[in-house]
Structure formats: C-alpha cells, structure tokens
Protein backbone atom coordinates (compact mmCIF):
# COMPACT_ATOMS: atom_id res chain seq x y z
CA UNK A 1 0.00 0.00 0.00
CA UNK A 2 1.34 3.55 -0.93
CA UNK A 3 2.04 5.59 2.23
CA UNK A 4 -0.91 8.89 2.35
CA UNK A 5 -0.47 12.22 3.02
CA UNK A 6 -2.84 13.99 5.14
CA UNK A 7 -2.28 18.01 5.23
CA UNK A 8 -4.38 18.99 8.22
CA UNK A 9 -5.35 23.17 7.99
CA UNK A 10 -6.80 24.88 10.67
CA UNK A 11 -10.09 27.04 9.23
CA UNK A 12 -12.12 30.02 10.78
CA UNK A 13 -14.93 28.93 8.49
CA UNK A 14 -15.37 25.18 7.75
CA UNK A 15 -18.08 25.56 5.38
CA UNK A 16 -16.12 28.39 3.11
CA UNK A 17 -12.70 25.83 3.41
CA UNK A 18 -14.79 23.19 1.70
CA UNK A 19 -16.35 25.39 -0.94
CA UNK A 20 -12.97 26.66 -1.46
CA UNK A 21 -11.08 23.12 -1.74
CA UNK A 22 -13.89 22.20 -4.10
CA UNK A 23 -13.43 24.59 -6.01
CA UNK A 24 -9.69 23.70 -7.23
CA UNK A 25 -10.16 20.24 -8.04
CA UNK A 26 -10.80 17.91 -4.11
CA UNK A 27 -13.17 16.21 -3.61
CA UNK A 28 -14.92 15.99 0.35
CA UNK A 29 -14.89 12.19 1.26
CA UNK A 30 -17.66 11.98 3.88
CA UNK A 31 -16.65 9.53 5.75
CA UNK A 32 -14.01 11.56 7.38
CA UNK A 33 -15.93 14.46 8.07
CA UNK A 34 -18.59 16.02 10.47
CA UNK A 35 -19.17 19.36 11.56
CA UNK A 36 -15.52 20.03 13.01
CA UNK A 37 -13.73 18.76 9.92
CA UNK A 38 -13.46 17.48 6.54
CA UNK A 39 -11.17 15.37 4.52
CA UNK A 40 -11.05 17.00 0.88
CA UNK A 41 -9.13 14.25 -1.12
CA UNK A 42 -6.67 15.95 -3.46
CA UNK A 43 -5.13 12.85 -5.21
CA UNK A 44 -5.23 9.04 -4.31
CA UNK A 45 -1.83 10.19 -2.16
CA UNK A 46 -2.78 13.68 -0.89
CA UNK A 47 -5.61 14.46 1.86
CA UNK A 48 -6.08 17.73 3.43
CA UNK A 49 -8.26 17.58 6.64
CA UNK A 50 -9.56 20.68 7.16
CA UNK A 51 -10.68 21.12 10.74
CA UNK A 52 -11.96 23.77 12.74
CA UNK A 53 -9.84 25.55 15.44
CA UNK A 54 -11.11 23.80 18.34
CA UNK A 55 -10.61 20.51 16.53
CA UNK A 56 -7.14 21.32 15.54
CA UNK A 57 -6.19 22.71 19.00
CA UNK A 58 -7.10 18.84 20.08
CA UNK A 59 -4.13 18.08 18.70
CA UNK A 60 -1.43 20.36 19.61
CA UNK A 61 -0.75 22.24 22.56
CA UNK A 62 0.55 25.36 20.81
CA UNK A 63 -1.14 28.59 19.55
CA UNK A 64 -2.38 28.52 16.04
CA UNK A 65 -0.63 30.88 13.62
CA UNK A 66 -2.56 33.29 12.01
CA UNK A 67 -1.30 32.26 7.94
CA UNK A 68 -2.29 35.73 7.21
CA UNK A 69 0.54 37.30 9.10
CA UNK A 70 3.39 34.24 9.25
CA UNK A 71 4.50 31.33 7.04
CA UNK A 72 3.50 28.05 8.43
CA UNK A 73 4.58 26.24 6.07
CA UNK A 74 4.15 26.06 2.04
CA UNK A 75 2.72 23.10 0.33
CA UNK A 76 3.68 22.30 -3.36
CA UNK A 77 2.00 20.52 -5.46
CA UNK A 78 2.94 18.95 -8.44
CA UNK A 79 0.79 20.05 -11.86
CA UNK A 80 0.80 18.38 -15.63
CA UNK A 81 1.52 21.09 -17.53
CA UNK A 82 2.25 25.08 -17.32
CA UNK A 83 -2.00 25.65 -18.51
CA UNK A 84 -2.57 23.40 -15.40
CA UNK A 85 -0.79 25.68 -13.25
CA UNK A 86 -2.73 28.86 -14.09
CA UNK A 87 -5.59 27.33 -14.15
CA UNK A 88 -5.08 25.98 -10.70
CA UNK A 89 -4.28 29.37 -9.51
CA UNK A 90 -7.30 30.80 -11.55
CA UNK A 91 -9.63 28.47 -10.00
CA UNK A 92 -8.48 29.19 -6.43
CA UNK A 93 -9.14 32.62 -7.17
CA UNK A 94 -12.74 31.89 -8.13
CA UNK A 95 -12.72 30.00 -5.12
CA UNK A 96 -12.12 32.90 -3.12
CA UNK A 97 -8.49 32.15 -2.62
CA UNK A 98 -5.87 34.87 -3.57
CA UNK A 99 -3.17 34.61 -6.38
CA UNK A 100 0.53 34.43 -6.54
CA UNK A 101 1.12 35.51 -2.64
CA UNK A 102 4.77 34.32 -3.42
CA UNK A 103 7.18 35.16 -6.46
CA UNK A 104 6.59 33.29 -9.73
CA UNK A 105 9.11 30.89 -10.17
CA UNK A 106 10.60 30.07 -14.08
CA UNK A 107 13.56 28.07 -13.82
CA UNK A 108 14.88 27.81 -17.36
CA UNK A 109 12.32 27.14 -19.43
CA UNK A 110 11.77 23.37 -17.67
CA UNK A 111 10.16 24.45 -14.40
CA UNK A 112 6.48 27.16 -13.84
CA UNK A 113 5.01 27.60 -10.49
CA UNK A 114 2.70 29.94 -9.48
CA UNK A 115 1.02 30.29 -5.62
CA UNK A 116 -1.89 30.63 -3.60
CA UNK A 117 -3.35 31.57 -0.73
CA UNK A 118 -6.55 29.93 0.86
CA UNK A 119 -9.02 31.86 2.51
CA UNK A 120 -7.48 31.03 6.01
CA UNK A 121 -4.16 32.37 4.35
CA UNK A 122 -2.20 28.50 4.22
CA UNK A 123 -0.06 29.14 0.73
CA UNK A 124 -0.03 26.46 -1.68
CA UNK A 125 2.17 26.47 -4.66
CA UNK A 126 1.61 24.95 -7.91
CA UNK A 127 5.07 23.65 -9.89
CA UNK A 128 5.07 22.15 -13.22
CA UNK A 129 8.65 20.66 -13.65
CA UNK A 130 9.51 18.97 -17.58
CA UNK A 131 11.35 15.77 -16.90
CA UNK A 132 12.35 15.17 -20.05
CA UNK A 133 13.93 19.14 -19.95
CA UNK A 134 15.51 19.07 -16.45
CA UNK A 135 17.29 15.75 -17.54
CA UNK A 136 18.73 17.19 -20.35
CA UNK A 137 16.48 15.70 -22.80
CA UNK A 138 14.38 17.95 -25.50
CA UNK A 139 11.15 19.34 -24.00
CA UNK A 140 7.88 18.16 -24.98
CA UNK A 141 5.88 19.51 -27.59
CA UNK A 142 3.25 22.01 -26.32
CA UNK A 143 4.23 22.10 -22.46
C-alpha cells in the first residue's frame, strides 16, 4: 500500500474551506468528516483535513498561527503542464483564494510555479517541472 499524506489546515470557516477546496479540483470524502472537519481528497496520495480551530487545537498544545501574518509552512504541489498551473491558480481565485502571494518561479524554461493563498491564508504552490527538460532531454511539444 502507498504511504498517504494527510495536510491537516486549521479554518475560521469550515463551510467556506470546503467550498474553497472544491473549487480547485478535491473532492470531500464523507466519511471523514462532520461538523468540526473534513477530509477533501486531493489525489489518491494527498488528503487535506480541514478542521476547525477547536478541533485542531485537540491536537497540539501550541497557539495557532494566524497564515495571514506568518509562514507556516508552504505546500507544493505537483501540476501536468504550465495551462494546469494557471488554471489551478485561476480556480483558487474563483474559489475565493488569492493569487501568486509568493514570487513566480521560471527556472529555465523546464520548471512554472505559481502560488496561492486559501481563505485562512495557508499558501499552496503549484510547480510544473519537464522531466524530459531538467534531464537534459528535449522538452515536450506544447508544455
């Protein structure tokens, strides 16, 4: 069995999180939610449990940080193609997320991320890396 990930994001809102996880691409998996928290399933690897903050202060004794004011941490996430990428980013913004909170990042033609920010503030980037390129093989065709 491949080893999960689960992401777990403190929210002020816990209906707006799933709306806004929805809205670039998870899907909620009921079974692993309630009214203090969801599971939005990003991939077959990648969970993010979404939980509110009395759920997630359950589970650690220290303060929450306010992702508005200080990095956390940033979550990257792979994407197929540099199209993908915006329209991640595009989406999120429909969402009610915020674009490109971080720098874009264009590594040499072979790598294209963009960023994020959820409604809570947690910033996810979006990186679209060429294999083919960064080994030193000719790119793909429309990438």
């Amino acid at each position: 069995m491949s080893k999960l990930i689960f992401i777990n994001l403190p929210v002020s809102d816990l209906a707006r999180a799933i709306a806004f996880y929805e809205a670039v691409g998870a899907k909620k998996n009921p079974q692993f939610s309630d009214d203090t928290a969801a599971c939005m399933v990003v991939s077959d690897i990648i969970h993010v449990m979404v939980l509110t903050h009395p759920k997630f202060k359950g589970f650690t004794p220290r303060e929450i940080a306010d992702a508005h004011k200080v990095s956390e941490v940033l979550i990257c996430i792979s994407a197929g193609s540099r199209a993908e990428v915006d329209e991640t980013i595009a989406n999120a913004v429909k969402g009610g997320g915020t674009a490109d909170p971080g720098p874009l990042q264009e590594y040499g033609g072979f790598m294209y991320g963009r960023s994020f920010s959820d409604p809570d503030g947690h910033i996810w980037e979006v990186m679209w890396m060429d294999p083919a390129m960064a080994s030193g093989a000719p790119a793909e065709a429309g990438a």
